[in-house]
PDB file of N, CA and C in Angstrom:
ATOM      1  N   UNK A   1     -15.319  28.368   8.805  1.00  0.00           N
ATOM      2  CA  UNK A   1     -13.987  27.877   9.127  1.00  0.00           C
ATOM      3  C   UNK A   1     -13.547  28.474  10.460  1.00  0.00           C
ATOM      4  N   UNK A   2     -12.606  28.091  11.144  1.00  0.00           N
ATOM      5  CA  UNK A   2     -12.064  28.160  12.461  1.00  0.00           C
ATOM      6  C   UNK A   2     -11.487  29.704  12.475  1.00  0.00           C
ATOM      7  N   UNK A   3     -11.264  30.035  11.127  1.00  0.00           N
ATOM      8  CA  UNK A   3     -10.744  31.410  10.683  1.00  0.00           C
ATOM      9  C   UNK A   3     -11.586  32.356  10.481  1.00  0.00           C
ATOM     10  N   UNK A   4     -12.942  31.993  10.250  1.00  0.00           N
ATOM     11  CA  UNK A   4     -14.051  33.171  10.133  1.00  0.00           C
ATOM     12  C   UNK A   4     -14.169  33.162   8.839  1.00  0.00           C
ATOM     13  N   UNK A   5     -13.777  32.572   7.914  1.00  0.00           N
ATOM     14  CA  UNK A   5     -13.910  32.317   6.268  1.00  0.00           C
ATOM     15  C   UNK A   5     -15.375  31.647   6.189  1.00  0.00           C
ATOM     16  N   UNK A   6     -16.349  32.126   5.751  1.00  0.00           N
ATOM     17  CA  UNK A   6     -17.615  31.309   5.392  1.00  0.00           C
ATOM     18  C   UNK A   6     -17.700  30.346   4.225  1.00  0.00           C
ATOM     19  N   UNK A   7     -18.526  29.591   4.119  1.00  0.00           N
ATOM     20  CA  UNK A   7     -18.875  28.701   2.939  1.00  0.00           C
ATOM     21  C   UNK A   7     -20.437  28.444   3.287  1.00  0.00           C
ATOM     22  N   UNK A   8     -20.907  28.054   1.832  1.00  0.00           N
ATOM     23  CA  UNK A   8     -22.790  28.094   1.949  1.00  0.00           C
ATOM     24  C   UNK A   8     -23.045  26.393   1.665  1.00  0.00           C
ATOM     25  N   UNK A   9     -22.014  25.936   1.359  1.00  0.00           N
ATOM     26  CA  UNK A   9     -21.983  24.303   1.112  1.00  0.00           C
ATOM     27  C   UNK A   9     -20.814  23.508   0.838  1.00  0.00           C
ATOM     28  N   UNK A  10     -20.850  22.388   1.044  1.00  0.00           N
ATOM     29  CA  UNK A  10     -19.831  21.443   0.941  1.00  0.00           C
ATOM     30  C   UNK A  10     -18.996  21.882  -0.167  1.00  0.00           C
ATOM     31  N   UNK A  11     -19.116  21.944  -1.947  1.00  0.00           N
ATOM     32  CA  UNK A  11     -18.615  22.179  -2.606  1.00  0.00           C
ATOM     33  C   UNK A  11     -17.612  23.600  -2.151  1.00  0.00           C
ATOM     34  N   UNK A  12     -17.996  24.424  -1.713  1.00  0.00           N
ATOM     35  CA  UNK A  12     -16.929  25.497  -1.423  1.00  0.00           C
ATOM     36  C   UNK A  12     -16.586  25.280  -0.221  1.00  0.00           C
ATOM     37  N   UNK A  13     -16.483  24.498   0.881  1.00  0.00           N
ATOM     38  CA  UNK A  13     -15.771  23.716   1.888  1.00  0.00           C
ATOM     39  C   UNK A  13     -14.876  23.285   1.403  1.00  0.00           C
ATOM     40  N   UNK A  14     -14.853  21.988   0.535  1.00  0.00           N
ATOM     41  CA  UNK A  14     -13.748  21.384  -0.413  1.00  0.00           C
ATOM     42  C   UNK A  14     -12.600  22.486  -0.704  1.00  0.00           C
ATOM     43  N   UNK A  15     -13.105  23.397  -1.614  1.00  0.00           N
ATOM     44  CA  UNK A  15     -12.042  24.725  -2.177  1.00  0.00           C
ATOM     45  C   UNK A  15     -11.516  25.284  -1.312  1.00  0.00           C
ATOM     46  N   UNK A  16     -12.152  25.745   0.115  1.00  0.00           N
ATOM     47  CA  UNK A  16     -11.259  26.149   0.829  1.00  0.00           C
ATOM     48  C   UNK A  16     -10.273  25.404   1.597  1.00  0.00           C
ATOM     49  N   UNK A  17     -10.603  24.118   1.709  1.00  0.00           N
ATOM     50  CA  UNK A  17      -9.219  23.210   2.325  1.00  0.00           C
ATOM     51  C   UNK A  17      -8.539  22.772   1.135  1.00  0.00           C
ATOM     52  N   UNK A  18      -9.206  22.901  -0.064  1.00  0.00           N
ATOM     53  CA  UNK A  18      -8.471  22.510  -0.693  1.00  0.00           C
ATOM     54  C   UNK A  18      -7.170  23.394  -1.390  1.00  0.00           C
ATOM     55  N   UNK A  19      -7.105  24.894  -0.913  1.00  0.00           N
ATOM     56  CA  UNK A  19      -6.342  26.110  -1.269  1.00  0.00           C
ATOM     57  C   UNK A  19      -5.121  26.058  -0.346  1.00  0.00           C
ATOM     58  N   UNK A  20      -5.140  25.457   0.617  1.00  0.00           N
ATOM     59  CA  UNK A  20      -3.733  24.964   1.363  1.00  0.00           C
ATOM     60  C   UNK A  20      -3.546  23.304   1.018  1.00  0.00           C
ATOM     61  N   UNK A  21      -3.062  22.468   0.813  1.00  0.00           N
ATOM     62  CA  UNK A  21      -3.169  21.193   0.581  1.00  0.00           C
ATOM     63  C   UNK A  21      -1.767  20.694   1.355  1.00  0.00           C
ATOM     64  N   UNK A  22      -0.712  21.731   1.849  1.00  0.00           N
ATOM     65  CA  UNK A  22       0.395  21.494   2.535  1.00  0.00           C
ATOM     66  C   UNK A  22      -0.570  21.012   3.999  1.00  0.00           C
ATOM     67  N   UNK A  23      -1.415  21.672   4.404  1.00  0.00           N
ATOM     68  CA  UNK A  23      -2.099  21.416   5.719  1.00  0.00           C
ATOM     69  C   UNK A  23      -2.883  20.122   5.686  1.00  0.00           C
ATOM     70  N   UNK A  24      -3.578  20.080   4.651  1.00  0.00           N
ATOM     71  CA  UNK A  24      -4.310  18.392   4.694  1.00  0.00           C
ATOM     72  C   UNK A  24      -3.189  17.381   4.430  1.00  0.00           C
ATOM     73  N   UNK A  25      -2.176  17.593   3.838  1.00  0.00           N
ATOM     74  CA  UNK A  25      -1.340  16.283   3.718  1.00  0.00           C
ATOM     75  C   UNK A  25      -0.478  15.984   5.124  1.00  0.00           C
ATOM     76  N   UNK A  26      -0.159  17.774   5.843  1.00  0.00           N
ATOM     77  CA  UNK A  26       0.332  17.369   6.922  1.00  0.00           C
ATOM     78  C   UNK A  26      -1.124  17.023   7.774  1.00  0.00           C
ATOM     79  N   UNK A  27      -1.820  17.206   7.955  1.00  0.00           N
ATOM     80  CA  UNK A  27      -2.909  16.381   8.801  1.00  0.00           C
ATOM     81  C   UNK A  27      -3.089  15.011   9.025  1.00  0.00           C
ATOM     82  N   UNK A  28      -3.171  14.505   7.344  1.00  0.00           N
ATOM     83  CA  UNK A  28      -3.147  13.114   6.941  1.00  0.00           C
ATOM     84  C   UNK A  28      -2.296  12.348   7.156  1.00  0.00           C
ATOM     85  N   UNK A  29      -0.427  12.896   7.125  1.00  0.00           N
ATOM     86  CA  UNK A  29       0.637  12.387   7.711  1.00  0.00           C
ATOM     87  C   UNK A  29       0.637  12.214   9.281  1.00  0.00           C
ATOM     88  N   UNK A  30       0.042  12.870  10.234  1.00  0.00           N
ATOM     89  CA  UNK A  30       0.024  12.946  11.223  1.00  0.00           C
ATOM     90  C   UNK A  30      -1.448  11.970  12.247  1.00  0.00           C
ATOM     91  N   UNK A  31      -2.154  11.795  10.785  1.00  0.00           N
ATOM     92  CA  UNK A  31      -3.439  10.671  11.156  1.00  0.00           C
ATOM     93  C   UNK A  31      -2.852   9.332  10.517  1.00  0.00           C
ATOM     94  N   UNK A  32      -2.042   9.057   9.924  1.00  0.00           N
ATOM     95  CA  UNK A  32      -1.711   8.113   9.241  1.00  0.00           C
ATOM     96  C   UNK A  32      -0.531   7.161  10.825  1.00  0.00           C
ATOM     97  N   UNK A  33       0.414   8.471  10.837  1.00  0.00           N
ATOM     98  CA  UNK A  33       1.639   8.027  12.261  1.00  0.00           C
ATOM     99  C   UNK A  33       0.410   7.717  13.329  1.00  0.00           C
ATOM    100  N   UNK A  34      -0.539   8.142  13.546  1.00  0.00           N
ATOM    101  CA  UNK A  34      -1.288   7.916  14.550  1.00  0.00           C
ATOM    102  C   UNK A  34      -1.846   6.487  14.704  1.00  0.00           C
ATOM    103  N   UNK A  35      -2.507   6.336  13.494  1.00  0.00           N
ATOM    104  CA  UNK A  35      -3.194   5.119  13.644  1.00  0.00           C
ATOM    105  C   UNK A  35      -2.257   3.870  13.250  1.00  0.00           C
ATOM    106  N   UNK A  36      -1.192   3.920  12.454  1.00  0.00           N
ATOM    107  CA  UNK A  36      -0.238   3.279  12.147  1.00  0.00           C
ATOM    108  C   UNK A  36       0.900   2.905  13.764  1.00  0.00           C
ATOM    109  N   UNK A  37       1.100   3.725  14.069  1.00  0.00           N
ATOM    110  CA  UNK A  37       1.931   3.492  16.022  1.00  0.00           C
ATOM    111  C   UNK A  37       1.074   3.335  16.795  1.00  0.00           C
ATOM    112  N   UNK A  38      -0.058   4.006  16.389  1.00  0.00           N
ATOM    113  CA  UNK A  38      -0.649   3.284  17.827  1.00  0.00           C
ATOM    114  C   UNK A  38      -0.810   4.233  19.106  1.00  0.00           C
ATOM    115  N   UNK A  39       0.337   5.477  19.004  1.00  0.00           N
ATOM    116  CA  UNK A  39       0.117   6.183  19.922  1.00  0.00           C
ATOM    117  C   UNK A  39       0.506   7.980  19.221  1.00  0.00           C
ATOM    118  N   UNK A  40       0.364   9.099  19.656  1.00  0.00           N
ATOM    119  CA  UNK A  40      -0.058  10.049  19.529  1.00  0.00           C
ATOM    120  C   UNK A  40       1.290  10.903  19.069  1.00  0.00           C
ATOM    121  N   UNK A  41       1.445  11.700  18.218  1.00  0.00           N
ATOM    122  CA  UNK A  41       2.811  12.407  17.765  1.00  0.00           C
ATOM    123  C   UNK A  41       3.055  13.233  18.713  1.00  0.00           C
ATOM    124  N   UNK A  42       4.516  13.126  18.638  1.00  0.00           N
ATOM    125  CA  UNK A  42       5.304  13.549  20.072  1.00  0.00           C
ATOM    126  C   UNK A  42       5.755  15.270  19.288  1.00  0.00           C
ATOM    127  N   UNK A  43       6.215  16.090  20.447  1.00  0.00           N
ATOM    128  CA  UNK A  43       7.082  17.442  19.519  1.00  0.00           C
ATOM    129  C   UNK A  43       8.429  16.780  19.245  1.00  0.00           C
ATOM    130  N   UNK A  44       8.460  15.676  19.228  1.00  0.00           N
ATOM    131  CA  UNK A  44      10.110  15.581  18.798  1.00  0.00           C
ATOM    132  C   UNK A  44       9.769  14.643  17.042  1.00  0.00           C
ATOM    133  N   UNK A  45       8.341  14.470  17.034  1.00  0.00           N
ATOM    134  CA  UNK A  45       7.986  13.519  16.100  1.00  0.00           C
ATOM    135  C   UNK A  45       8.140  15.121  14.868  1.00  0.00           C
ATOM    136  N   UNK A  46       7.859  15.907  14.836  1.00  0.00           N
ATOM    137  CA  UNK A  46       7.003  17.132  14.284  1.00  0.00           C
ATOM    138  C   UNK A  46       7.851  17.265  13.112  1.00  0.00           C
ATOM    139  N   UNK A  47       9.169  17.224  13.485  1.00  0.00           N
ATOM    140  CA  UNK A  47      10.904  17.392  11.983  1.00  0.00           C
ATOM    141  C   UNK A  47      10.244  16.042  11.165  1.00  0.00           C
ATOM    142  N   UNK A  48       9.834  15.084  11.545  1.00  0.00           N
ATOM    143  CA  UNK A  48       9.922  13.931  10.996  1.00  0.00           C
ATOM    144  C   UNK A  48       8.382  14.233   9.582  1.00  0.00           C
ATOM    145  N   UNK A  49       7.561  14.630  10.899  1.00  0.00           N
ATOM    146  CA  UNK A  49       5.977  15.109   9.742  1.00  0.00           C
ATOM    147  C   UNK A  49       6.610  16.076   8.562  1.00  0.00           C
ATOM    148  N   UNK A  50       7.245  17.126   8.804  1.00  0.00           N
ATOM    149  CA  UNK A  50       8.075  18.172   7.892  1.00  0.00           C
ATOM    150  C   UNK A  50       8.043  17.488   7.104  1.00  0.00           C
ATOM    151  N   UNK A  51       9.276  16.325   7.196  1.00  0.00           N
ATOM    152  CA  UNK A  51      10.155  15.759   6.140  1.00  0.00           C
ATOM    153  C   UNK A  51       9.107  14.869   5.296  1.00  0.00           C
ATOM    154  N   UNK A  52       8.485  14.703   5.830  1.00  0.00           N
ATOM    155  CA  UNK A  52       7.365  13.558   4.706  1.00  0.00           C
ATOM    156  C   UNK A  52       6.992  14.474   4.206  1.00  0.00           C
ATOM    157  N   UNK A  53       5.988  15.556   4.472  1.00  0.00           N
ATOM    158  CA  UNK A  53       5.359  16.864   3.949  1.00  0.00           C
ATOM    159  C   UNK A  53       6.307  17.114   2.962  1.00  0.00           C
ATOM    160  N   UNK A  54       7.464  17.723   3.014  1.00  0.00           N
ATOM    161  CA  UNK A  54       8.499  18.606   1.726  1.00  0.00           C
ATOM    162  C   UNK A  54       8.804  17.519   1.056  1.00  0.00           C
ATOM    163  N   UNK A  55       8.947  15.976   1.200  1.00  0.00           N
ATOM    164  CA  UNK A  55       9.226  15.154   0.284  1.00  0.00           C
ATOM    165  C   UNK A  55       7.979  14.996  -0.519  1.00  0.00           C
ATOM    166  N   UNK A  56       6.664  14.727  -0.338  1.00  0.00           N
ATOM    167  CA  UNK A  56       5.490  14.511  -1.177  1.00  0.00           C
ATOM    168  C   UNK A  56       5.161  15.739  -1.191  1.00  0.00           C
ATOM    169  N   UNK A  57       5.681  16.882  -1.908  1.00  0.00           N
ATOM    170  CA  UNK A  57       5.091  18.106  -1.951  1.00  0.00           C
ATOM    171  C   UNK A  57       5.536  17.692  -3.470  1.00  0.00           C
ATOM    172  N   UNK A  58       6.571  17.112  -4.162  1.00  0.00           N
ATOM    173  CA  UNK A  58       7.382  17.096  -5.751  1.00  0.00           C
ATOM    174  C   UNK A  58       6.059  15.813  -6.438  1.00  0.00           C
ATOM    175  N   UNK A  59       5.375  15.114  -5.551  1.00  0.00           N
ATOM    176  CA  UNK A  59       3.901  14.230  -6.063  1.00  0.00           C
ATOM    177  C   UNK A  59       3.012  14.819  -5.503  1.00  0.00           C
ATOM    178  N   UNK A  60       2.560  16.547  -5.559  1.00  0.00           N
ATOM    179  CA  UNK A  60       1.635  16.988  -4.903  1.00  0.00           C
ATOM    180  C   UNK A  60       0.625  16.291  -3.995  1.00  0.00           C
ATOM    181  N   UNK A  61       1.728  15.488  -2.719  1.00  0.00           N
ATOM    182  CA  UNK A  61       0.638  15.605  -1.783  1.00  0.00           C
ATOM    183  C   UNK A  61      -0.057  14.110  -2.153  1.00  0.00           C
ATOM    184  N   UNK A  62       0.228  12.858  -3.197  1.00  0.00           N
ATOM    185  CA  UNK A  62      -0.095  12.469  -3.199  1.00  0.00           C
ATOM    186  C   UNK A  62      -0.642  11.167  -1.830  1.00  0.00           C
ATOM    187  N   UNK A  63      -1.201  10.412  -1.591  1.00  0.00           N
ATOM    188  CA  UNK A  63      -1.551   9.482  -0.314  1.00  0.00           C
ATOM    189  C   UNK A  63      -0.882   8.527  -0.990  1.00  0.00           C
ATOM    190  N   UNK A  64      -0.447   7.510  -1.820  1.00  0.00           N
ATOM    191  CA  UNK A  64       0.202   6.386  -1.910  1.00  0.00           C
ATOM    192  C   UNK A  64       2.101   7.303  -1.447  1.00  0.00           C
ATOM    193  N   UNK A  65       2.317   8.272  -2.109  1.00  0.00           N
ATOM    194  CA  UNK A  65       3.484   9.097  -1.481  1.00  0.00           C
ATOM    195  C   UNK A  65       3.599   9.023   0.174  1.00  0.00           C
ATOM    196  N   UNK A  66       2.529   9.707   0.514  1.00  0.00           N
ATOM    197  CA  UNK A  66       2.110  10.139   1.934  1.00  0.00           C
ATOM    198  C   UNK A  66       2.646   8.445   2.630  1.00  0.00           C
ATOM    199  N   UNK A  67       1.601   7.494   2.107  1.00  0.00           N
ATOM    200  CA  UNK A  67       1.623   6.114   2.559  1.00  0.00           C
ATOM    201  C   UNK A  67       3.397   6.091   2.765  1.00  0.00           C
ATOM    202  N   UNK A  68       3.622   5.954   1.710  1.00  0.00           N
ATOM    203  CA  UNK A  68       5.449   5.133   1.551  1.00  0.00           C
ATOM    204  C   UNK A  68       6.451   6.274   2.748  1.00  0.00           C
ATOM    205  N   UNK A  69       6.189   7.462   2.456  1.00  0.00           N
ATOM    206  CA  UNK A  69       7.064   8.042   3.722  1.00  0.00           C
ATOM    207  C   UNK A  69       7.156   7.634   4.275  1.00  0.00           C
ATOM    208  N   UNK A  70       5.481   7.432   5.416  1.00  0.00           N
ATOM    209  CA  UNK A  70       5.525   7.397   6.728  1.00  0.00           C
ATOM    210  C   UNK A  70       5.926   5.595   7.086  1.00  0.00           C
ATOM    211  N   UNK A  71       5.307   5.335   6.089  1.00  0.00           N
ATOM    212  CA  UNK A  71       6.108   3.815   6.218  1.00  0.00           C
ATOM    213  C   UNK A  71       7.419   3.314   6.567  1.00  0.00           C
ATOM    214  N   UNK A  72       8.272   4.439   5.709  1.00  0.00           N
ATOM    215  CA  UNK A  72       9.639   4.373   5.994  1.00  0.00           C
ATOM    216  C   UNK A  72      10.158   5.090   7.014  1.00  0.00           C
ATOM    217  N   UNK A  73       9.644   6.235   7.377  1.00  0.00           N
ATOM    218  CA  UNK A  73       9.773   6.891   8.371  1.00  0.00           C
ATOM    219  C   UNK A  73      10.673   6.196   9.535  1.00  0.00           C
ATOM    220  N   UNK A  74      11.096   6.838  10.726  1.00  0.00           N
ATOM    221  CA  UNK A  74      12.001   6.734  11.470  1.00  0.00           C
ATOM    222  C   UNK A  74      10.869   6.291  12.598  1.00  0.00           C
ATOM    223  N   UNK A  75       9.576   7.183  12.740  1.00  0.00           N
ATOM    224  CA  UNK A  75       8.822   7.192  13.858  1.00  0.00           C
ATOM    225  C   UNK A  75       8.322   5.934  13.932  1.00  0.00           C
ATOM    226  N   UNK A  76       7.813   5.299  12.258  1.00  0.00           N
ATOM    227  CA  UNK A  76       7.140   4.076  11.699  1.00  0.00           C
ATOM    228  C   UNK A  76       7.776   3.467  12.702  1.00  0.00           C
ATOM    229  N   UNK A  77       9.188   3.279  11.766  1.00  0.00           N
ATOM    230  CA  UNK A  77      10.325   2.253  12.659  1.00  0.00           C
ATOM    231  C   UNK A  77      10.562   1.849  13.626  1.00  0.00           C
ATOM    232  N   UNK A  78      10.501   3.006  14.227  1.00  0.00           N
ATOM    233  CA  UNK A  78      10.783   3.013  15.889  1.00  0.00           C
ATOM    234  C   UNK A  78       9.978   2.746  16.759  1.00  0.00           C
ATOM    235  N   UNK A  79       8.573   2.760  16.682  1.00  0.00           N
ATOM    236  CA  UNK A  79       7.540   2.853  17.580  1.00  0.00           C
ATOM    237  C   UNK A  79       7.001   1.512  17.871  1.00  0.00           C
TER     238      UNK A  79
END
């Protein structure tokens, strides 16, 4: 890992991204605004990733969650 954390195979790769899951959903929110606008998240976009993140944190993180945020989203909207 980028952190110096080792793993000997995929299966404990998984566990270790999978021990933060706030970071893959914000990843996924932020690949989702990407390919969905069309163009690249701004620092003014970043409150907006938050707010999807702390709202699908109560459906752990789910992707149909993830989906409907960013859908509704302001950035969606606007872009």
């Amino acid at each position: 890992m980028d952190d110096g954390r080792p793993f000997q195979d995929v299966d404990e790769y998984k566990q270790l991204v999978l021990a933060h899951p706030e970071q893959l959903a914000r990843c996924v929110t932020e690949k989702l605004i990407t390919y969905f606008t069309g163009a690249q998240i701004q620092f003014a976009d970043r409150e907006v990733v938050e707010a999807i993140i702390e709202s699908a944190a109560g459906d752990d993180y789910g992707l149909r969650t993830l989906l409907h945020e960013v859908i509704q989203s302001r950035v969606f909207t606007s872009k």
